[in-house]
PDB file of N, CA and C in Angstrom:
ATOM      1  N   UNK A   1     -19.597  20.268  -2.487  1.00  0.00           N
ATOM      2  CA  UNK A   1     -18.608  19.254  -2.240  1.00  0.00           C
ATOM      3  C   UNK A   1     -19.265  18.005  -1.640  1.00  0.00           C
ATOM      4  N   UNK A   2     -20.322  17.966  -0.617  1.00  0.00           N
ATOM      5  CA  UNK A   2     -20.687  17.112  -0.412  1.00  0.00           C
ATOM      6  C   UNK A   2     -21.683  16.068  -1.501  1.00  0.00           C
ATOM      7  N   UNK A   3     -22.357  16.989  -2.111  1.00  0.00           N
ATOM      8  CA  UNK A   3     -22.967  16.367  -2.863  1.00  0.00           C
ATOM      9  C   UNK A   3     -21.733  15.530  -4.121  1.00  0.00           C
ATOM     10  N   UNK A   4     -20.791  15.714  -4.192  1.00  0.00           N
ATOM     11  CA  UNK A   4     -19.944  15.274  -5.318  1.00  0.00           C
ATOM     12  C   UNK A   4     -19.590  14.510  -4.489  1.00  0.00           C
ATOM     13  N   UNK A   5     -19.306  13.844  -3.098  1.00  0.00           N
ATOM     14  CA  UNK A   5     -18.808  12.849  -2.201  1.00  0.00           C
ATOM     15  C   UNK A   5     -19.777  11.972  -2.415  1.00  0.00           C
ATOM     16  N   UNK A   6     -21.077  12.432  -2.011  1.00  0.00           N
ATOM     17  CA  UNK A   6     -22.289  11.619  -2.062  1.00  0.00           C
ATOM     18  C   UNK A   6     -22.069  10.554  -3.316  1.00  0.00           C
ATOM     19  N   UNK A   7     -22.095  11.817  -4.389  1.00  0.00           N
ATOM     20  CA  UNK A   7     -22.842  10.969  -6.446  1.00  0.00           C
ATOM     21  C   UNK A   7     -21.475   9.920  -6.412  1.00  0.00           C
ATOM     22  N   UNK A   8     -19.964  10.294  -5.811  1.00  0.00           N
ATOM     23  CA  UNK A   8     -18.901   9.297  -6.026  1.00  0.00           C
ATOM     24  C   UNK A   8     -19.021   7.910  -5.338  1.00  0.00           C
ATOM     25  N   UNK A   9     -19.802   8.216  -4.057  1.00  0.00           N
ATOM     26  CA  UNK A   9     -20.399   7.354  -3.072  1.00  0.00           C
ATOM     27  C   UNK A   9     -20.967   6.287  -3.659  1.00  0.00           C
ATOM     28  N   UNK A  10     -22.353   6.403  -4.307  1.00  0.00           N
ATOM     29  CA  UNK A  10     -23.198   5.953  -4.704  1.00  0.00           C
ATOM     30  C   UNK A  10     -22.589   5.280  -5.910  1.00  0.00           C
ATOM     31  N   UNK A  11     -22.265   6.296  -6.771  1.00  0.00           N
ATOM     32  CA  UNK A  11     -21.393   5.355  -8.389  1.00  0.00           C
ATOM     33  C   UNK A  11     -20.169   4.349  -7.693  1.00  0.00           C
ATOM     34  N   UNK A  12     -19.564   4.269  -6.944  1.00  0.00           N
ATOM     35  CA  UNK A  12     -18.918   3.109  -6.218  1.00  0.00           C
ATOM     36  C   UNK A  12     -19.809   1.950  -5.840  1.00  0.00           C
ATOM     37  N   UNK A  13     -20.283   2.678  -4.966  1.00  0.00           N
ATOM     38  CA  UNK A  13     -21.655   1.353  -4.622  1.00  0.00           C
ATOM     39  C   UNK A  13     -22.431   0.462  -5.853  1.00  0.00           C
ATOM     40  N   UNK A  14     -22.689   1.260  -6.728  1.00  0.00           N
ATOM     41  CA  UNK A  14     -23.369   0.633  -8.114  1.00  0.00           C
ATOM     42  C   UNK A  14     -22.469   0.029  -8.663  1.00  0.00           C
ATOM     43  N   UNK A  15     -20.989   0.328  -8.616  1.00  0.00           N
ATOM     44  CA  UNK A  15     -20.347  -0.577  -9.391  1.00  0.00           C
ATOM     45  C   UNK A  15     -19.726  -1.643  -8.673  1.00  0.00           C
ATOM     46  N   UNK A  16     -20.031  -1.602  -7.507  1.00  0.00           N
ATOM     47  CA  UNK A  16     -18.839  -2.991  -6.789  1.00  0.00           C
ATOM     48  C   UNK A  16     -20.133  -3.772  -6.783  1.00  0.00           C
ATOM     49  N   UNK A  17     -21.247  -3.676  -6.894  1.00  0.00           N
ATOM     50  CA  UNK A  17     -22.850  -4.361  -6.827  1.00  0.00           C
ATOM     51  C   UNK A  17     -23.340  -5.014  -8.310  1.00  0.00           C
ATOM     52  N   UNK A  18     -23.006  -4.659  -9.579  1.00  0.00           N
ATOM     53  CA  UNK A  18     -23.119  -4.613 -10.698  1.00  0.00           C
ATOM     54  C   UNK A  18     -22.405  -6.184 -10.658  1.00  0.00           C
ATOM     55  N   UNK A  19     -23.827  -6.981 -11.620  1.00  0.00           N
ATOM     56  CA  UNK A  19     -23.503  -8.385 -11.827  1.00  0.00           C
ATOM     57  C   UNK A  19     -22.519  -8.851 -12.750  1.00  0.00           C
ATOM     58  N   UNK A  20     -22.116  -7.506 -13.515  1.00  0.00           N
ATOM     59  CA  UNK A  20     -21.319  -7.657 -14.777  1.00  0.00           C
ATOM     60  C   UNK A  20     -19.720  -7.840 -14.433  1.00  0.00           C
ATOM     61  N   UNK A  21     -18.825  -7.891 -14.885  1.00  0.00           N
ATOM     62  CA  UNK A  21     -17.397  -7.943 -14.695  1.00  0.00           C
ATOM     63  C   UNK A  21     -17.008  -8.370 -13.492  1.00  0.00           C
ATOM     64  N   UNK A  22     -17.273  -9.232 -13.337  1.00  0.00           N
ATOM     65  CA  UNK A  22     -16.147 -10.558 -12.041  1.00  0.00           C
ATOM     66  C   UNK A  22     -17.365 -10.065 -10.829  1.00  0.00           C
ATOM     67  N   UNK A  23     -16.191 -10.959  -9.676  1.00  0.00           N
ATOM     68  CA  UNK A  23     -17.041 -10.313  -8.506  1.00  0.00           C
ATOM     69  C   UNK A  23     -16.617  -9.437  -7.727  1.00  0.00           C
ATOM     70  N   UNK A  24     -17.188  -9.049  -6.274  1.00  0.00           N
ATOM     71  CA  UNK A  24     -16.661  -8.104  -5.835  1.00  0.00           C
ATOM     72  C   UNK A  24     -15.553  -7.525  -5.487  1.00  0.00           C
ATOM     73  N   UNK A  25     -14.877  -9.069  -5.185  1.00  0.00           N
ATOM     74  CA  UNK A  25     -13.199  -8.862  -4.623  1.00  0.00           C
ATOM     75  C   UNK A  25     -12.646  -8.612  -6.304  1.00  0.00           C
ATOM     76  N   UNK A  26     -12.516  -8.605  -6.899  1.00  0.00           N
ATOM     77  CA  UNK A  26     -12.192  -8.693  -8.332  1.00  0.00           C
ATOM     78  C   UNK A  26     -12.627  -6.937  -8.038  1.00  0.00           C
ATOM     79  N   UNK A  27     -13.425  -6.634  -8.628  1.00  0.00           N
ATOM     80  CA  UNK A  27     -13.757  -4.898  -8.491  1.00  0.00           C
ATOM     81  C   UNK A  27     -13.036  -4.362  -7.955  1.00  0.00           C
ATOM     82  N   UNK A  28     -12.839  -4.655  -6.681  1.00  0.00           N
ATOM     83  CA  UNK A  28     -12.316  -3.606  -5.663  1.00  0.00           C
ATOM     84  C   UNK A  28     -10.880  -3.485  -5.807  1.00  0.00           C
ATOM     85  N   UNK A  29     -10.655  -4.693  -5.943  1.00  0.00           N
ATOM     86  CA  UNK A  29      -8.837  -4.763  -6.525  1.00  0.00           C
ATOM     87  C   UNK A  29      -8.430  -4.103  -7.836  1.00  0.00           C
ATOM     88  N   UNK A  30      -9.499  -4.001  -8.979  1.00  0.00           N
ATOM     89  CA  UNK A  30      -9.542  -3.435  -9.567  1.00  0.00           C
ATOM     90  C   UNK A  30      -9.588  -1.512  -9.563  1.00  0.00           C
ATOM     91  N   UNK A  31     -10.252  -1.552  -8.676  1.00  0.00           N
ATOM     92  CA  UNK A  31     -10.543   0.313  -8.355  1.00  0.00           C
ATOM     93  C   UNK A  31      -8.977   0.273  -7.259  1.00  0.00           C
ATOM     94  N   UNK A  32      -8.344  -0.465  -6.759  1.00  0.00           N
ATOM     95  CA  UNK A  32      -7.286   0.150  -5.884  1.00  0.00           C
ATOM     96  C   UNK A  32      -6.458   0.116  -6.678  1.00  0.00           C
ATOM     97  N   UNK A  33      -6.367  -0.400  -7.635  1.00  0.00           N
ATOM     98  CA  UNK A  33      -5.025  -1.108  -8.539  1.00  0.00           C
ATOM     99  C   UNK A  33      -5.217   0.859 -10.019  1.00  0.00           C
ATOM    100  N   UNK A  34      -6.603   0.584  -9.800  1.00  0.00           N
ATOM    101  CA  UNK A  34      -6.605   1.902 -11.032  1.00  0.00           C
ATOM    102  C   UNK A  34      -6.272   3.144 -10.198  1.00  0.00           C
ATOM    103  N   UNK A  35      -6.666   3.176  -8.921  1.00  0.00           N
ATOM    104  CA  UNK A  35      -6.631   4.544  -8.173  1.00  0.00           C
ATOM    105  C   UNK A  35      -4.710   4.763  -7.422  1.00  0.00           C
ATOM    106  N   UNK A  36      -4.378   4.044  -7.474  1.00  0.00           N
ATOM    107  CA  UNK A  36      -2.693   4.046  -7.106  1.00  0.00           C
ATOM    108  C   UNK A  36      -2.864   3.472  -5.934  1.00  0.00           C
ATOM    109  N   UNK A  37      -3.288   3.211  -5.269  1.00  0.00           N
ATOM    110  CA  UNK A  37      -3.265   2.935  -4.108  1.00  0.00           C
ATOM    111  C   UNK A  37      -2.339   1.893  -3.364  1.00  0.00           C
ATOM    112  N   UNK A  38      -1.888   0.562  -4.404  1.00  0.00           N
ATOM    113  CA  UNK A  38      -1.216  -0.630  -4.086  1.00  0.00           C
ATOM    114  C   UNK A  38      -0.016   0.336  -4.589  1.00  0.00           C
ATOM    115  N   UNK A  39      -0.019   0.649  -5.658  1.00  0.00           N
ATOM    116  CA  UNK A  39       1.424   1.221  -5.775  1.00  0.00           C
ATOM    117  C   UNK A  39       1.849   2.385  -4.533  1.00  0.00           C
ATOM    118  N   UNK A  40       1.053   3.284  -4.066  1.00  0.00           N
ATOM    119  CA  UNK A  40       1.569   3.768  -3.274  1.00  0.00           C
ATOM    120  C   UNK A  40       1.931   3.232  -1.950  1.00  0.00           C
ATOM    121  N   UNK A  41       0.892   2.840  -1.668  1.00  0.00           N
ATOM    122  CA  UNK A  41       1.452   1.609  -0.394  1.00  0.00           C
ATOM    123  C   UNK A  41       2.952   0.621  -0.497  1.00  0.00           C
ATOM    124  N   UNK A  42       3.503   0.307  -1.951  1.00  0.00           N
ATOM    125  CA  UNK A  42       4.641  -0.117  -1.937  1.00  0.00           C
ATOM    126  C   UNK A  42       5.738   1.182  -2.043  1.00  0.00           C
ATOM    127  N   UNK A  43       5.112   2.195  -2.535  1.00  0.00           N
ATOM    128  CA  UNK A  43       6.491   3.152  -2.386  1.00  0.00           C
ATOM    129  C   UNK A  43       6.655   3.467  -0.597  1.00  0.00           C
ATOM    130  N   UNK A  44       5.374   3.811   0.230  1.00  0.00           N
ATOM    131  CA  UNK A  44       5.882   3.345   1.438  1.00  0.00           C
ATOM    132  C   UNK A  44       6.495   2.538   2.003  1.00  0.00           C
ATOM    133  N   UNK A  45       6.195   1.280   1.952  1.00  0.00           N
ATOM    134  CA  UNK A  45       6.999   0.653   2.506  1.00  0.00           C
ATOM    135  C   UNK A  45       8.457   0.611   1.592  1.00  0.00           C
ATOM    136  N   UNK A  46       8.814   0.774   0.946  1.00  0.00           N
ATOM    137  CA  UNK A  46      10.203   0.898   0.460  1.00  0.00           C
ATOM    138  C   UNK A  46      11.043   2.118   0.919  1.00  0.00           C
ATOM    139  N   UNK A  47      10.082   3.299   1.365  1.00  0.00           N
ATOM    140  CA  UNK A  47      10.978   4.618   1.390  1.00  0.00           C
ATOM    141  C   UNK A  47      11.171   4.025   3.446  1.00  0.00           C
ATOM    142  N   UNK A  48       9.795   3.284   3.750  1.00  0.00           N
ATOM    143  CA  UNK A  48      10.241   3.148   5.455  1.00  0.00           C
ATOM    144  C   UNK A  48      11.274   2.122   5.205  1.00  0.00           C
ATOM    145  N   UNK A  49      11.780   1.001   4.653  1.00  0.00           N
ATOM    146  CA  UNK A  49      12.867   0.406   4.198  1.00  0.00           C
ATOM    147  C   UNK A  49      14.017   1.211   4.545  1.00  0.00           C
ATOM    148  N   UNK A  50      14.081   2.570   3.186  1.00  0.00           N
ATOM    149  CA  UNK A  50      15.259   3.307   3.014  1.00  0.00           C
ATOM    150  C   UNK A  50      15.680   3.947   4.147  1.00  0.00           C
ATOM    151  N   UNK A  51      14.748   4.923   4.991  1.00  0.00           N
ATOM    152  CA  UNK A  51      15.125   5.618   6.172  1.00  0.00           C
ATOM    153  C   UNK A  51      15.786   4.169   7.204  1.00  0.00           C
ATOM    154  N   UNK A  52      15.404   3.096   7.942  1.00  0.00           N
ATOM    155  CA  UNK A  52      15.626   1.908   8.448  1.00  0.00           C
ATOM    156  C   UNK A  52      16.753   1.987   8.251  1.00  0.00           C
ATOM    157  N   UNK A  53      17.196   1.287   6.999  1.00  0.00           N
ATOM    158  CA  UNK A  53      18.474   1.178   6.646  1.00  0.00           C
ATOM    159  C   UNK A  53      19.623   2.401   6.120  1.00  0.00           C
ATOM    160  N   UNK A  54      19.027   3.295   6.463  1.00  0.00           N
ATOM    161  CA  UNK A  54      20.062   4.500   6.684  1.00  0.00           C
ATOM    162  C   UNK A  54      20.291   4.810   8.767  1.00  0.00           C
ATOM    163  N   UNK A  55      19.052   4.861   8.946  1.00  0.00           N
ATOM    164  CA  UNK A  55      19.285   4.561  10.670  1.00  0.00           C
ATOM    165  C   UNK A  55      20.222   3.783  10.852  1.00  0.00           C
ATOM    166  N   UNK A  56      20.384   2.646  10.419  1.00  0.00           N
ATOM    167  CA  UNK A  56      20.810   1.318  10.740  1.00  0.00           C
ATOM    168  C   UNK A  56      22.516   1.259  10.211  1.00  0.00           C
ATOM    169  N   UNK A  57      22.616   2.147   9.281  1.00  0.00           N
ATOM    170  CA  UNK A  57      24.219   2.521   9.008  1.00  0.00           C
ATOM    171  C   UNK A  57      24.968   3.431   9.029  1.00  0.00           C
ATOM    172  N   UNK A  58      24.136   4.778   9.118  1.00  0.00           N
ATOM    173  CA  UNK A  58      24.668   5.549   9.037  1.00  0.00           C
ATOM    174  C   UNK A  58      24.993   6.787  10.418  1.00  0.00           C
ATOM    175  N   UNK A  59      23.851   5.733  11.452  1.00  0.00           N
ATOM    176  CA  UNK A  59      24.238   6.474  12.980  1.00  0.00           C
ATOM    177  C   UNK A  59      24.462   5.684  13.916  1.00  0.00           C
ATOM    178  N   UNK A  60      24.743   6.231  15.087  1.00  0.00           N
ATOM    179  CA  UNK A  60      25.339   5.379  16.115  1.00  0.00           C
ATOM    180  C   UNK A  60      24.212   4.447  17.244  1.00  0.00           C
ATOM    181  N   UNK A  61      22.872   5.215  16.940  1.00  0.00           N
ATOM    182  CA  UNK A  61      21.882   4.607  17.437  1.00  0.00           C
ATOM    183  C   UNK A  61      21.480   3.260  16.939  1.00  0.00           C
ATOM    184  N   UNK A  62      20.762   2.351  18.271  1.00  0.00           N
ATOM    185  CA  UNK A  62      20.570   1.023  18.115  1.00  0.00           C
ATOM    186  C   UNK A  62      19.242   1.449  17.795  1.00  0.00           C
ATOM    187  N   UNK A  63      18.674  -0.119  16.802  1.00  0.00           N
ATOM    188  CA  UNK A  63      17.919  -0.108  16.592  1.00  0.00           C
ATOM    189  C   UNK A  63      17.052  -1.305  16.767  1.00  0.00           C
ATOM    190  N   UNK A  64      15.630  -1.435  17.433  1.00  0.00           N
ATOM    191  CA  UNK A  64      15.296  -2.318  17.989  1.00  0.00           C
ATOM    192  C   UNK A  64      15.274  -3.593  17.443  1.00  0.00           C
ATOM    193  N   UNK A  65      14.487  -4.775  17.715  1.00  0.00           N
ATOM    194  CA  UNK A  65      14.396  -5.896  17.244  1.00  0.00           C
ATOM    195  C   UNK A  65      13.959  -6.561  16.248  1.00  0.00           C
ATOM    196  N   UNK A  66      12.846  -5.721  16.188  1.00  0.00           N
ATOM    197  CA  UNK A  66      11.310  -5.834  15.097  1.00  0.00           C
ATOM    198  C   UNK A  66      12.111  -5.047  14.257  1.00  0.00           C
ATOM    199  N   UNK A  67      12.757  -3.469  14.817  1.00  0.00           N
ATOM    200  CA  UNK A  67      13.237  -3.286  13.213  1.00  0.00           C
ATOM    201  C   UNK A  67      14.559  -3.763  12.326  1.00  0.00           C
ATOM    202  N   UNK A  68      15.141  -4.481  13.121  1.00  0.00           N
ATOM    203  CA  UNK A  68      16.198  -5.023  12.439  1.00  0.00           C
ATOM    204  C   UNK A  68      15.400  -6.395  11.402  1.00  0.00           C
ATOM    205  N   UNK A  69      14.841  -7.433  12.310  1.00  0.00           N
ATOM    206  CA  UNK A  69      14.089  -8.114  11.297  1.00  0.00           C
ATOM    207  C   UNK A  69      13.382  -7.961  10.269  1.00  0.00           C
ATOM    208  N   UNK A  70      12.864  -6.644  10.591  1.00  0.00           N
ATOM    209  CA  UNK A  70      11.830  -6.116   9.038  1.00  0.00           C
ATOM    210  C   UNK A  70      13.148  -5.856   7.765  1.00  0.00           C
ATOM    211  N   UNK A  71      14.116  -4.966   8.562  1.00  0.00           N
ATOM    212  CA  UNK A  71      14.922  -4.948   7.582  1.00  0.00           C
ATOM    213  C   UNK A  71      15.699  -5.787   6.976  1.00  0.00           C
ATOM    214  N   UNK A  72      15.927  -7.164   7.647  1.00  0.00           N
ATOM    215  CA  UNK A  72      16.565  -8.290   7.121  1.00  0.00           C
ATOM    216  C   UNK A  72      15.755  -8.891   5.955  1.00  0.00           C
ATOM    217  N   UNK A  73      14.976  -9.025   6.786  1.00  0.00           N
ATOM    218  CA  UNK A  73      13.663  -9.770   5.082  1.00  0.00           C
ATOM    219  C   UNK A  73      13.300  -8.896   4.363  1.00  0.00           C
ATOM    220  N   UNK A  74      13.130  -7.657   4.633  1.00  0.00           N
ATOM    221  CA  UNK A  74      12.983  -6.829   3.283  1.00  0.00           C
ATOM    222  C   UNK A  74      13.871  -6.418   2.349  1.00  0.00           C
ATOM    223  N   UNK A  75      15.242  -6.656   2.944  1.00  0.00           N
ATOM    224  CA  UNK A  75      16.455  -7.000   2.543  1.00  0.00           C
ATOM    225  C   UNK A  75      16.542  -8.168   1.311  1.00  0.00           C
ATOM    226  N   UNK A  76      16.093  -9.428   1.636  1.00  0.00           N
ATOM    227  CA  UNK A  76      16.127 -10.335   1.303  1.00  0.00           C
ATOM    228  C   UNK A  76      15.029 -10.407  -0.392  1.00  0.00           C
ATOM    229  N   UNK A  77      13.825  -9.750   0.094  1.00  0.00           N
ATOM    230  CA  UNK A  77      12.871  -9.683  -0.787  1.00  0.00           C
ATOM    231  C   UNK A  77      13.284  -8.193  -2.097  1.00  0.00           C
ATOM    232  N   UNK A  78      14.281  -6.960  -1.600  1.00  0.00           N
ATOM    233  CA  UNK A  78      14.680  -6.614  -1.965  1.00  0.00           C
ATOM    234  C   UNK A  78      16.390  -7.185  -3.371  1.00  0.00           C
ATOM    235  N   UNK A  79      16.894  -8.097  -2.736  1.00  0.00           N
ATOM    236  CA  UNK A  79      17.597  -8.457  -3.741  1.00  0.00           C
ATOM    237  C   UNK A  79      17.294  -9.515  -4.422  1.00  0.00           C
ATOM    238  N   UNK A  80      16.168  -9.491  -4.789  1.00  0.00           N
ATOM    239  CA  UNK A  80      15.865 -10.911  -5.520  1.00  0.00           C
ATOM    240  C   UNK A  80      15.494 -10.454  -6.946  1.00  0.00           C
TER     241      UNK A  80
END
């Protein structure tokens, strides 16, 4: 196992280094964008959205400041 961490290690390194296909920031956005990673990061924040706004209506507890604002603008960015 380690050695398969290592060879994945290294073939990363060779390819975000490789003069060919854009540059680095280009690569890397590329390997997060192929590996799920941006997409999963938005299903988080949408499912912490959903719980928020079920807190926020469906019990009697207050909810602080920061999270009411997150939920207003994500609100906002949500119905567009």
């Amino acid at each position: 196992m380690a050695y398969k961490a290592w060879e994945s290690r290294r073939r990363l390194r060779e390819y975000l280094v490789a003069k060919v296909g854009g540059s680095s920031v280009e690569k890397l956005l590329a390997l997060l964008i192929e590996s799920g990673a941006i997409y999963s990061a938005i299903w988080l924040v949408v499912v912490i959205f959903q719980v928020g706004e079920y807190k926020y209506f469906n019990t009697s507890d207050s909810i602080s400041r920061k999270e009411y604002h997150f939920l207003y603008i994500f609100s906002l960015i949500m119905d567009v």
